[in-house]
C-alpha atoms as a PDB file:
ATOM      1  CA  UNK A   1      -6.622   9.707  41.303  1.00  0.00           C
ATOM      2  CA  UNK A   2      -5.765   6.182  41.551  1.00  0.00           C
ATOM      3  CA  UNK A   3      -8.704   3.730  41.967  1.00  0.00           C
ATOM      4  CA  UNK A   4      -6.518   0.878  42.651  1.00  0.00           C
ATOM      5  CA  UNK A   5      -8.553  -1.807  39.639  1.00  0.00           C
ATOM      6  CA  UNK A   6      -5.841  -3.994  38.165  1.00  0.00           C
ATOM      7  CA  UNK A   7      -6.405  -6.792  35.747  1.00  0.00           C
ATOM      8  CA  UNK A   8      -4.107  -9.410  34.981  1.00  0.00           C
ATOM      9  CA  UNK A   9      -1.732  -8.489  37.508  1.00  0.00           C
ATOM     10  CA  UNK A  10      -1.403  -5.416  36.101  1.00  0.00           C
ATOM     11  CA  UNK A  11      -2.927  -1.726  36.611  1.00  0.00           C
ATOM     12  CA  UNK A  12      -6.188  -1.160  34.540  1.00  0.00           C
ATOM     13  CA  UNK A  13      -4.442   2.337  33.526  1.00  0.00           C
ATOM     14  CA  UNK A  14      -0.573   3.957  34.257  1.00  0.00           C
ATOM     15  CA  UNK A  15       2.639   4.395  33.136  1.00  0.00           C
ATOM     16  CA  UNK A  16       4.238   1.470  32.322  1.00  0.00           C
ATOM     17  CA  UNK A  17       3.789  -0.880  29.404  1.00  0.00           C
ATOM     18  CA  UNK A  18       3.757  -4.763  30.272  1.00  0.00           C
ATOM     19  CA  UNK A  19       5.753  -7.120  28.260  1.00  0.00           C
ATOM     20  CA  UNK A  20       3.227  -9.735  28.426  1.00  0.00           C
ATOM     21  CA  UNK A  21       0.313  -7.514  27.695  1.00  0.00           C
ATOM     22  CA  UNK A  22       2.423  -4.623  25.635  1.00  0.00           C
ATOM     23  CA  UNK A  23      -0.429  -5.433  22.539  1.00  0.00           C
ATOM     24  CA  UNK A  24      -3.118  -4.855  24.994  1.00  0.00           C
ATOM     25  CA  UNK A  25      -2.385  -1.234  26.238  1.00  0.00           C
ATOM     26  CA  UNK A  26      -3.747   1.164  24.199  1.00  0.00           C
ATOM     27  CA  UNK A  27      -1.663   4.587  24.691  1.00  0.00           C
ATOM     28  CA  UNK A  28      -4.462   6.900  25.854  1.00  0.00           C
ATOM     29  CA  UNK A  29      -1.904  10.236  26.844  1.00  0.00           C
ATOM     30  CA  UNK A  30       1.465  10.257  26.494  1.00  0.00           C
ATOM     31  CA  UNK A  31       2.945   8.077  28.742  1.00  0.00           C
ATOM     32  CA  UNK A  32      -0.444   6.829  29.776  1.00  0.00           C
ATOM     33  CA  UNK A  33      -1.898   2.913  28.767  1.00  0.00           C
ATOM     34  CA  UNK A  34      -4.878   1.376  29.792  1.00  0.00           C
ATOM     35  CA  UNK A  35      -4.648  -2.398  29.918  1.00  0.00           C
ATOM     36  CA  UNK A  36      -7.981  -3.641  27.304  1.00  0.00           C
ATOM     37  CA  UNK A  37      -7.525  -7.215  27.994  1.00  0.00           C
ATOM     38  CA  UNK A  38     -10.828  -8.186  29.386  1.00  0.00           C
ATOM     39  CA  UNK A  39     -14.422  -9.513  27.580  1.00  0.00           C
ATOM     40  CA  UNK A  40     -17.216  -7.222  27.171  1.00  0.00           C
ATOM     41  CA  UNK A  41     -19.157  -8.063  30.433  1.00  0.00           C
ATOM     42  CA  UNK A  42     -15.467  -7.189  32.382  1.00  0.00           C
ATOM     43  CA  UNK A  43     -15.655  -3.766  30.774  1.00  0.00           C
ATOM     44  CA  UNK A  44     -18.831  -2.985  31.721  1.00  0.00           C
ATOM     45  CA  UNK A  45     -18.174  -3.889  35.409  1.00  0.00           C
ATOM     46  CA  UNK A  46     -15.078  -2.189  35.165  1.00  0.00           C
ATOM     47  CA  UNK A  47     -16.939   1.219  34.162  1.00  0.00           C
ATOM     48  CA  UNK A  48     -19.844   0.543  36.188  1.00  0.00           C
ATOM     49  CA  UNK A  49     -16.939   0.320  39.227  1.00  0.00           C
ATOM     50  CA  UNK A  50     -15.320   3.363  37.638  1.00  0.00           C
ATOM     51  CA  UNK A  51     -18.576   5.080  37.720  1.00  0.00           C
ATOM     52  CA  UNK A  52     -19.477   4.172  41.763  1.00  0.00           C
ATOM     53  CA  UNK A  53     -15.726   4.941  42.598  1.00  0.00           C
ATOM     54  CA  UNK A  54     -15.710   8.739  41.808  1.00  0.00           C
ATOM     55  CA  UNK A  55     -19.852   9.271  42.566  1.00  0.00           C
ATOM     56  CA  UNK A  56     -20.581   9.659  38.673  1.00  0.00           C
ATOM     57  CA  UNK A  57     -23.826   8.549  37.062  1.00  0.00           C
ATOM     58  CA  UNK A  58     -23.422   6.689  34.451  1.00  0.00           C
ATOM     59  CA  UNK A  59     -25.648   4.251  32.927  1.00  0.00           C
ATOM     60  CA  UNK A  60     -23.486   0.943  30.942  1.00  0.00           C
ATOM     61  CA  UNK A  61     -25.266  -0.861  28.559  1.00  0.00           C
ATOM     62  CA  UNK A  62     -23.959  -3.653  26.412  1.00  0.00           C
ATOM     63  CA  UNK A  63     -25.409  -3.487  22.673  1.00  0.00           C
ATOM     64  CA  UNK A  64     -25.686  -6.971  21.115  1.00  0.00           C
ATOM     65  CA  UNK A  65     -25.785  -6.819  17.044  1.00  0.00           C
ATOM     66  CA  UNK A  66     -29.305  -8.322  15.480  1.00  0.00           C
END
């Protein structure tokens, strides 16, 4: 399923490797990167988007060291 979320001008996950962002994908399957270049508050939308997208509950929460 493709939910069509792209950061930096690039897919959030698939099958090609950037040269700009190369250090940025993280190989998650063979052949498969998702693009981590975002801050912690763009990850949590991301999933929370994620989440909504395919009718999952999930609840995001950001922990914040004492």
């Amino acid at each position: 399923m493709k939910l069509g979320i792209r950061r930096c001008r690039i897919p959030l996950g698939g099958d090609q490797v950037s040269e700009k962002y190369r250090g940025a994908q993280i190989e998650v399957e063979k052949g498969i990167y998702v693009l981590t270049q975002s801050s912690t508050n763009s990850k949590k939308k991301i999933l929370d988007l994620i989440a909504d997208n395919l009718g999952i509950p999930l609840k995001v929460e950001i922990i914040k060291p004492e």
